[in-house]
Protein backbone atom coordinates (compact mmCIF):
# COMPACT_ATOMS: atom_id res chain seq x y z
CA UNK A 1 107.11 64.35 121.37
CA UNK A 2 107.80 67.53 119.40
CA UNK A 3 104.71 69.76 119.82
CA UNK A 4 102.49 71.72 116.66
CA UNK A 5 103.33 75.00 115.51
CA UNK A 6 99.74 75.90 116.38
CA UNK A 7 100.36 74.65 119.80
CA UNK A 8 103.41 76.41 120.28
CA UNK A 9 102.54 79.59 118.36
CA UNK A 10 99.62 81.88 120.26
CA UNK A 11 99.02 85.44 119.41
CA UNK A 12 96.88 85.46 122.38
CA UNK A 13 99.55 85.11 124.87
CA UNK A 14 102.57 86.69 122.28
CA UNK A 15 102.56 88.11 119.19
CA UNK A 16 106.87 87.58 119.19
CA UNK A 17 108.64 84.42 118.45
CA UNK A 18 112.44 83.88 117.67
CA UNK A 19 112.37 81.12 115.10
CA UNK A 20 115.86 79.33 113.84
CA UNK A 21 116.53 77.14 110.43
CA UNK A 22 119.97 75.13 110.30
CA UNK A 23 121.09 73.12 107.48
CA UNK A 24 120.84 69.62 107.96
CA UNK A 25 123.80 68.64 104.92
CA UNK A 26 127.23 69.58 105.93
CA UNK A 27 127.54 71.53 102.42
CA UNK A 28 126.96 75.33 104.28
CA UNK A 29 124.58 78.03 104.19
CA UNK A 30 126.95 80.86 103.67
CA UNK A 31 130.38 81.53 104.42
CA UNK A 32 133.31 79.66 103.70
CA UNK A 33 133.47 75.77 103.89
CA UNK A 34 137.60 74.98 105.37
CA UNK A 35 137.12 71.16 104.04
CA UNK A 36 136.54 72.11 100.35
CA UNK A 37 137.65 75.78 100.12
CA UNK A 38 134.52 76.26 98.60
CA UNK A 39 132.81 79.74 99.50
CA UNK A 40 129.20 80.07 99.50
CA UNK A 41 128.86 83.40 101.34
CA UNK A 42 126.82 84.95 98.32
CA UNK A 43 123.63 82.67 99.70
CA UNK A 44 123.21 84.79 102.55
CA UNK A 45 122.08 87.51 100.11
CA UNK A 46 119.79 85.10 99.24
CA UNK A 47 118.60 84.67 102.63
CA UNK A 48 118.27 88.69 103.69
CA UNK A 49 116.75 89.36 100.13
CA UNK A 50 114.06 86.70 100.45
CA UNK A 51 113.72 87.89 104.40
CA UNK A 52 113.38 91.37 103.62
CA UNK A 53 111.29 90.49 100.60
CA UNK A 54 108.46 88.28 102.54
CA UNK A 55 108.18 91.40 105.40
CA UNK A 56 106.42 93.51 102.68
CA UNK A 57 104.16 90.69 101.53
CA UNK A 58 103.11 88.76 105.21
CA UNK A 59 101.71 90.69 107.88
CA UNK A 60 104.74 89.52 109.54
CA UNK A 61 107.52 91.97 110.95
CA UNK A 62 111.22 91.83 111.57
CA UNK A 63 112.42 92.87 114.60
CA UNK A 64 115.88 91.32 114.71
CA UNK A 65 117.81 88.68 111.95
CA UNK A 66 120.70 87.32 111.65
CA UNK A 67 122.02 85.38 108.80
CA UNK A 68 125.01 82.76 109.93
CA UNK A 69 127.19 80.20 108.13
CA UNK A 70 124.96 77.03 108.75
CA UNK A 71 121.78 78.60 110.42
CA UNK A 72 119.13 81.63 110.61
CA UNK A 73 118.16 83.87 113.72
CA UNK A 74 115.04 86.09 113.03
CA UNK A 75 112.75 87.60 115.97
CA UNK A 76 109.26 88.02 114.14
CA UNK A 77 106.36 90.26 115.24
CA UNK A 78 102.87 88.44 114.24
CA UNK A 79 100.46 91.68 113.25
CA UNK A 80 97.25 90.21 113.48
CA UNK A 81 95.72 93.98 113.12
CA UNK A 82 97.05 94.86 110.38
CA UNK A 83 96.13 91.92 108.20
CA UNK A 84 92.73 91.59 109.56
CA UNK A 85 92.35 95.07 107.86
CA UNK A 86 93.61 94.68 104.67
CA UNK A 87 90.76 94.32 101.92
CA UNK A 88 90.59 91.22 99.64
CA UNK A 89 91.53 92.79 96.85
CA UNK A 90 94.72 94.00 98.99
CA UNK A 91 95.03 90.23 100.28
CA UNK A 92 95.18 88.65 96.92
CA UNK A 93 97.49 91.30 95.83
CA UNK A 94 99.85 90.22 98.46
CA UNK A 95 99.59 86.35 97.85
CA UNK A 96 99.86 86.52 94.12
CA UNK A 97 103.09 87.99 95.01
CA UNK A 98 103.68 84.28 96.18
CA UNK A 99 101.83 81.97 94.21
CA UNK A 100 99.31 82.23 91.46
CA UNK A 101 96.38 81.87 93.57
CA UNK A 102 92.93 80.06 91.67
CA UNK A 103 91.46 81.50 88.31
CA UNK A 104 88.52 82.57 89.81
CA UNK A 105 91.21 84.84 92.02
CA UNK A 106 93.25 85.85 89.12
CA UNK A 107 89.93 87.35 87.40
CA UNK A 108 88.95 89.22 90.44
CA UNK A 109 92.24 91.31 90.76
CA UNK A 110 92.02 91.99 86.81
CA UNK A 111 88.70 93.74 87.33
CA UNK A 112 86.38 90.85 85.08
CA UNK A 113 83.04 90.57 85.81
CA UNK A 114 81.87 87.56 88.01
CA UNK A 115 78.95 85.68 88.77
CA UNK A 116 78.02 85.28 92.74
CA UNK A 117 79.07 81.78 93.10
CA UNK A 118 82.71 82.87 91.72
CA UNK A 119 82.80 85.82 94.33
CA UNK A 120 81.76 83.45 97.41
CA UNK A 121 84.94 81.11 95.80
CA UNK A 122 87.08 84.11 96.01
CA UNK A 123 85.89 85.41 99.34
CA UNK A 124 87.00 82.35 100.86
CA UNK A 125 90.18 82.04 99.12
CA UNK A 126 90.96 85.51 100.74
CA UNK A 127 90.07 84.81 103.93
CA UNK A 128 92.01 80.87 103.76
CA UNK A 129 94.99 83.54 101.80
CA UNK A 130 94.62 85.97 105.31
CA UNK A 131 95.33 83.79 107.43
CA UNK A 132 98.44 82.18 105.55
CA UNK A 133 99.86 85.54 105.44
CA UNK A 134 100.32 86.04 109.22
CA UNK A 135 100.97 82.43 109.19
CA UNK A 136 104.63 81.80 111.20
CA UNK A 137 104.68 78.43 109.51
CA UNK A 138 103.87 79.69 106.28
CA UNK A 139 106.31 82.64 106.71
CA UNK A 140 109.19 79.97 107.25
CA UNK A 141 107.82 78.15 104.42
CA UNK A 142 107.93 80.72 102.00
CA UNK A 143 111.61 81.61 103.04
CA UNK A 144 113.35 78.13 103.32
CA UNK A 145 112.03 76.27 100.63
CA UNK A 146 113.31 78.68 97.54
CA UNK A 147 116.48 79.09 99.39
CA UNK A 148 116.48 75.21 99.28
CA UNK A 149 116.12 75.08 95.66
CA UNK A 150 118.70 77.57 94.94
CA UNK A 151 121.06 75.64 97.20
CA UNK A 152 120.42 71.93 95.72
CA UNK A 153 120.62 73.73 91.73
CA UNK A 154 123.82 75.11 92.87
CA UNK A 155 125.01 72.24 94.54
CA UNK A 156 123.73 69.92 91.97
CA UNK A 157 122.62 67.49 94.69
CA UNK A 158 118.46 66.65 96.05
CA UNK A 159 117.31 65.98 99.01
CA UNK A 160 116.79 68.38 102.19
CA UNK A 161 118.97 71.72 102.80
CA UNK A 162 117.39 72.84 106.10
CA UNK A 163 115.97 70.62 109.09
CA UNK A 164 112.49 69.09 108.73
CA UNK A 165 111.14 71.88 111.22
CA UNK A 166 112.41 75.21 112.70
CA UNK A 167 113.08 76.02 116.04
CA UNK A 168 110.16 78.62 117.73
CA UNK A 169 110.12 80.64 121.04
CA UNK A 170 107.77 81.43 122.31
CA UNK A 171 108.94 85.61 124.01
CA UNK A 172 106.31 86.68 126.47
CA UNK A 173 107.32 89.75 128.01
CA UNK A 174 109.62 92.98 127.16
CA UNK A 175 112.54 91.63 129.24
CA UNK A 176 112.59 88.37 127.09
CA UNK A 177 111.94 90.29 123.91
CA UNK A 178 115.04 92.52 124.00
CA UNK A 179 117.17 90.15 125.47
CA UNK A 180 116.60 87.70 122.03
CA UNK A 181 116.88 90.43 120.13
CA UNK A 182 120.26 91.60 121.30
CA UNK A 183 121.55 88.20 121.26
CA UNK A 184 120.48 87.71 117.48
CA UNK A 185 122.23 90.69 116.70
CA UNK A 186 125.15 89.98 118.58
CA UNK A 187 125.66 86.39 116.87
CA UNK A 188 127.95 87.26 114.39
CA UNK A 189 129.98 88.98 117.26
CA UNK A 190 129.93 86.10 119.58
CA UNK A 191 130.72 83.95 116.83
CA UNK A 192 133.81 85.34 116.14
CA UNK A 193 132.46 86.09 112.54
CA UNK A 194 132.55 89.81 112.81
CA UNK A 195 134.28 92.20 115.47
CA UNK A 196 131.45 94.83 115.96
CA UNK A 197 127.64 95.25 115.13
CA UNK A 198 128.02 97.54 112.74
CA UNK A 199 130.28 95.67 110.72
CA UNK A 200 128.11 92.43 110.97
CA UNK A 201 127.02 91.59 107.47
CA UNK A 202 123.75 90.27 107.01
CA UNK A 203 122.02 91.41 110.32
CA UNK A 204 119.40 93.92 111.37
CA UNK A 205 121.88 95.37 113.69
CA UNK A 206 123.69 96.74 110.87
CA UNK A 207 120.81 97.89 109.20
CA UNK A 208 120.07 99.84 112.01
CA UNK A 209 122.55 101.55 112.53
CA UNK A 210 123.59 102.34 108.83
CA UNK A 211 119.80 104.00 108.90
CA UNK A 212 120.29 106.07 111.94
CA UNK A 213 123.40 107.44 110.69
CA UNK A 214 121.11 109.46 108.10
CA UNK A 215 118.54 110.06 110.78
CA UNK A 216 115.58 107.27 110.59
CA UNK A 217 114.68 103.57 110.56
CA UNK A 218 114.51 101.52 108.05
CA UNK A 219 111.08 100.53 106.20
CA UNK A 220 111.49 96.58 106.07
CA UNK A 221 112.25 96.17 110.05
CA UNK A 222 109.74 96.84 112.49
CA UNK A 223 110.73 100.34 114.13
CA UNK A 224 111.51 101.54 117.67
CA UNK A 225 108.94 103.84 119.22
CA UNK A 226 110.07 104.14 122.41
CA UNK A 227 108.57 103.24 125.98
CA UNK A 228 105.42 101.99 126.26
CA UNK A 229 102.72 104.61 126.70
CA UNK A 230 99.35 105.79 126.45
CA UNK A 231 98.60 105.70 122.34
CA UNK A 232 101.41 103.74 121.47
CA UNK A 233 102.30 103.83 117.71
CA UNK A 234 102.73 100.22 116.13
CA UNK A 235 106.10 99.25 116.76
CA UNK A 236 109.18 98.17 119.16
CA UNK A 237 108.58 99.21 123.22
CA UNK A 238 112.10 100.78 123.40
CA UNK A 239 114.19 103.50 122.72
CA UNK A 240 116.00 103.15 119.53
CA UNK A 241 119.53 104.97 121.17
CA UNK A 242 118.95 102.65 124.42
CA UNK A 243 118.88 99.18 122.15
CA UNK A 244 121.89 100.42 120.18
CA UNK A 245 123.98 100.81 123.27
CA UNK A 246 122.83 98.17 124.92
CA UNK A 247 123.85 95.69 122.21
CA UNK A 248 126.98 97.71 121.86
CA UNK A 249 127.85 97.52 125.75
CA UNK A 250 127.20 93.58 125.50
CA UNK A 251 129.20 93.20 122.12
CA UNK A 252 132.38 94.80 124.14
CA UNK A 253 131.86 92.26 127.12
CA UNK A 254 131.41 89.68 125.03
CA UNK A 255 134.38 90.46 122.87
CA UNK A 256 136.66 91.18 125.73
CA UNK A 257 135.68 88.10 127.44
CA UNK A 258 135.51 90.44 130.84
CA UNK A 259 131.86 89.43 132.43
CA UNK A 260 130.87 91.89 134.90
CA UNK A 261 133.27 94.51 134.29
CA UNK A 262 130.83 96.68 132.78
CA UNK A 263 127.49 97.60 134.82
CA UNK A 264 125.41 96.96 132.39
CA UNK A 265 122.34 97.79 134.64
CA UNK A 266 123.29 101.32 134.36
CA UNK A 267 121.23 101.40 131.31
CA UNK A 268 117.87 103.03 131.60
CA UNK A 269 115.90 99.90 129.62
CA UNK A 270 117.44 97.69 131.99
CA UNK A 271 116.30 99.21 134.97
CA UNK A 272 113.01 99.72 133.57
CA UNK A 273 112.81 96.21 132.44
CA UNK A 274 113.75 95.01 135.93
CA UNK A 275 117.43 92.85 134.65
CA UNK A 276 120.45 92.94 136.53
CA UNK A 277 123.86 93.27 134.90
CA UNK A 278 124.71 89.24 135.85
CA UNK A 279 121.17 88.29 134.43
CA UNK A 280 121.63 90.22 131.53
CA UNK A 281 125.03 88.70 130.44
CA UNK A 282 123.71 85.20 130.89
CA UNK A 283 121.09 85.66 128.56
CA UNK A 284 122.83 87.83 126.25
CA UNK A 285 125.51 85.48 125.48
CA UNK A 286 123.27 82.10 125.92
CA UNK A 287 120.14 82.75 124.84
CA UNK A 288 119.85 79.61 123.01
CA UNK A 289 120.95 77.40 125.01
CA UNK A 290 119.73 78.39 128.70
CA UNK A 291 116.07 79.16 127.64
CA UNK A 292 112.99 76.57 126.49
CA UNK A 293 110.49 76.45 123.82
CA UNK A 294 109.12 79.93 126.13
CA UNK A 295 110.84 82.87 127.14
CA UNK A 296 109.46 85.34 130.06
CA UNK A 297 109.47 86.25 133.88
CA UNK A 298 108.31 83.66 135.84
CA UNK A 299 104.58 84.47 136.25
CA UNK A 300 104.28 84.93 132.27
CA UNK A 301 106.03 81.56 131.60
CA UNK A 302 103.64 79.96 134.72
CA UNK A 303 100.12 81.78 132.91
CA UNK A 304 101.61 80.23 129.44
CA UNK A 305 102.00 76.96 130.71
CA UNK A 306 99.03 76.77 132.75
CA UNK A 307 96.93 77.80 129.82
CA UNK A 308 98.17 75.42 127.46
CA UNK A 309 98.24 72.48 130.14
CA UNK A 310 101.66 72.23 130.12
CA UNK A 311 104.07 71.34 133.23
CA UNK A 312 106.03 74.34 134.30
CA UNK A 313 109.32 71.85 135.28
CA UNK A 314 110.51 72.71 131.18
CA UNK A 315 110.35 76.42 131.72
CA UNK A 316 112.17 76.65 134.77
CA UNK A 317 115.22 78.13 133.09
CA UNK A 318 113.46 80.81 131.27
CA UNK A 319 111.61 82.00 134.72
CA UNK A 320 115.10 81.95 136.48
CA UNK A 321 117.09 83.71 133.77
CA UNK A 322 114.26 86.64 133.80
CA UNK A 323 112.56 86.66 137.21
């Protein structure tokens, strides 16, 4: 039986999940349908636009996307800090970005006087609002269900677009964090829809690296800021330069279809994140289909599963792909 998202999603143990949407109709997300001729590549606008868009509202950041022709990778970064420090004012800002909120909200951002039973109403709305907006299930929400709508006007057609629930992973450690990142990124590549990163449409990858061409990050992705230290800024545990070559390394092997031929362990992140070079290819190019509803090294996965009384016999892949 198909576990909660509550169950499945704990800040506690991870604050990074790699979620996935697919269409359930055979009409496509994007791309090019060969049965029809039909092209529908302008939706994955859509899709980055809305993305992009719900990073500056939620208190939700994007580490890694990728927008395919039937399905969406994104590796999301729950910032529980951040929203718990936002004011209400600052949280109904943010929803009313989203949805109208209650009249009694609506009043309060406009400044009108209120009486103390209308300010208790709002204070709660703020704090029910707060939680929403660091919400993984409301993030998908938010994202799918216009995309849905823009899909069945266009298609002229009702009914469901995406799958009645997306795909979560749970990523517990560094090593399983990087390694579903790359592989995101590297979709496109694998997929034969693009030859390199940098030319892979729709993807943080490309984002990236158009950025660091003029020297810095960009805003709506959650940033690099290098190795984990004492003080560490808010932000990605690696080196931007050492994630850019690592995906580009993997792209080549991938592309070449020449496993092993490259030491990938060479890299500094590798060695520091305690992968070999066979490891690394395995879950580079198979992410999704050699890993379980939780990614980690093996006493990560076991503490996960122990404390959410689960058996540790469906996370035996993950703990052998990064032990």
């Amino acid at each position: 039986m198909p576990r909660s998202r509550s169950q499945q999603i704990s800040v506690a143990d991870t604050p990074y999940y790699h979620c996935i949407s697919r269409c359930v109709r055979r009409a496509f997300l994007c791309g090019e349908d060969e049965l029809t001729g039909n092209s529908y590549e302008h939706r994955r606008g859509w899709v980055e636009r809305r993305l992009l868009f719900l990073a500056s509202v939620f208190s939700i950041d994007i580490c890694s996307y990728a927008v395919m022709s039937n399905h969406l990778h994104v590796v999301l970064h729950i910032n529980q800090e951040k929203a718990n420090s936002w004011s209400t004012l600052e949280v109904l800002q943010r929803w009313h970005k989203l949805h109208q909120g209650t009249l009694f909200t609506q009043q309060y951002i406009r400044g009108e006087p209120q009486a103390a039973f209308a300010l208790s109403l709002v204070e709660a709305s703020a704090e029910t609002f707060r939680n929403r907006l660091m919400d993984i299930s409301w993030f998908m929400k938010e994202l799918n269900e216009p995309i849905a709508r823009q899909a069945n006007t266009e298609d002229n057609c009702t009914g469901r677009f995406w799958e009645g629930r997306f795909k979560s992973q749970a990523l517990l450690d560094e090593a399983a964090l990087i390694a579903c990142m790359a592989y995101v990124d590297l979709n496109p590549v694998r997929s034969n829809m693009s030859n390199t990163p940098e030319d892979s449409a729709f993807t943080s990858v490309k984002r990236r690296i158009n950025s660091a061409k003029e020297n810095h990050q960009p805003k709506v992705l959650f940033p690099f800021v290098g190795n984990p230290r004492k003080d560490m800024p808010d932000g990605l545990p690696f080196l931007l330069q050492d994630y850019l070559a690592l995906v580009d390394m993997t792209g080549r092997i991938i592309r070449k279809n020449k496993k092993g031929v490259i030491d990938a362990s060479l890299l500094p992140i590798l060695q520091r994140l305690n992968i070999s070079s066979e490891n690394w290819l395995c879950i580079a190019t198979q992410f999704g289909k050699t890993t379980g509803c939780v990614v980690g090294k093996e006493y990560a996965v076991a503490h996960y599963c122990e404390s959410h009384q689960r058996l540790r016999k469906p996370c035996r892949q993950s703990r052998q792909l990064l032990g």
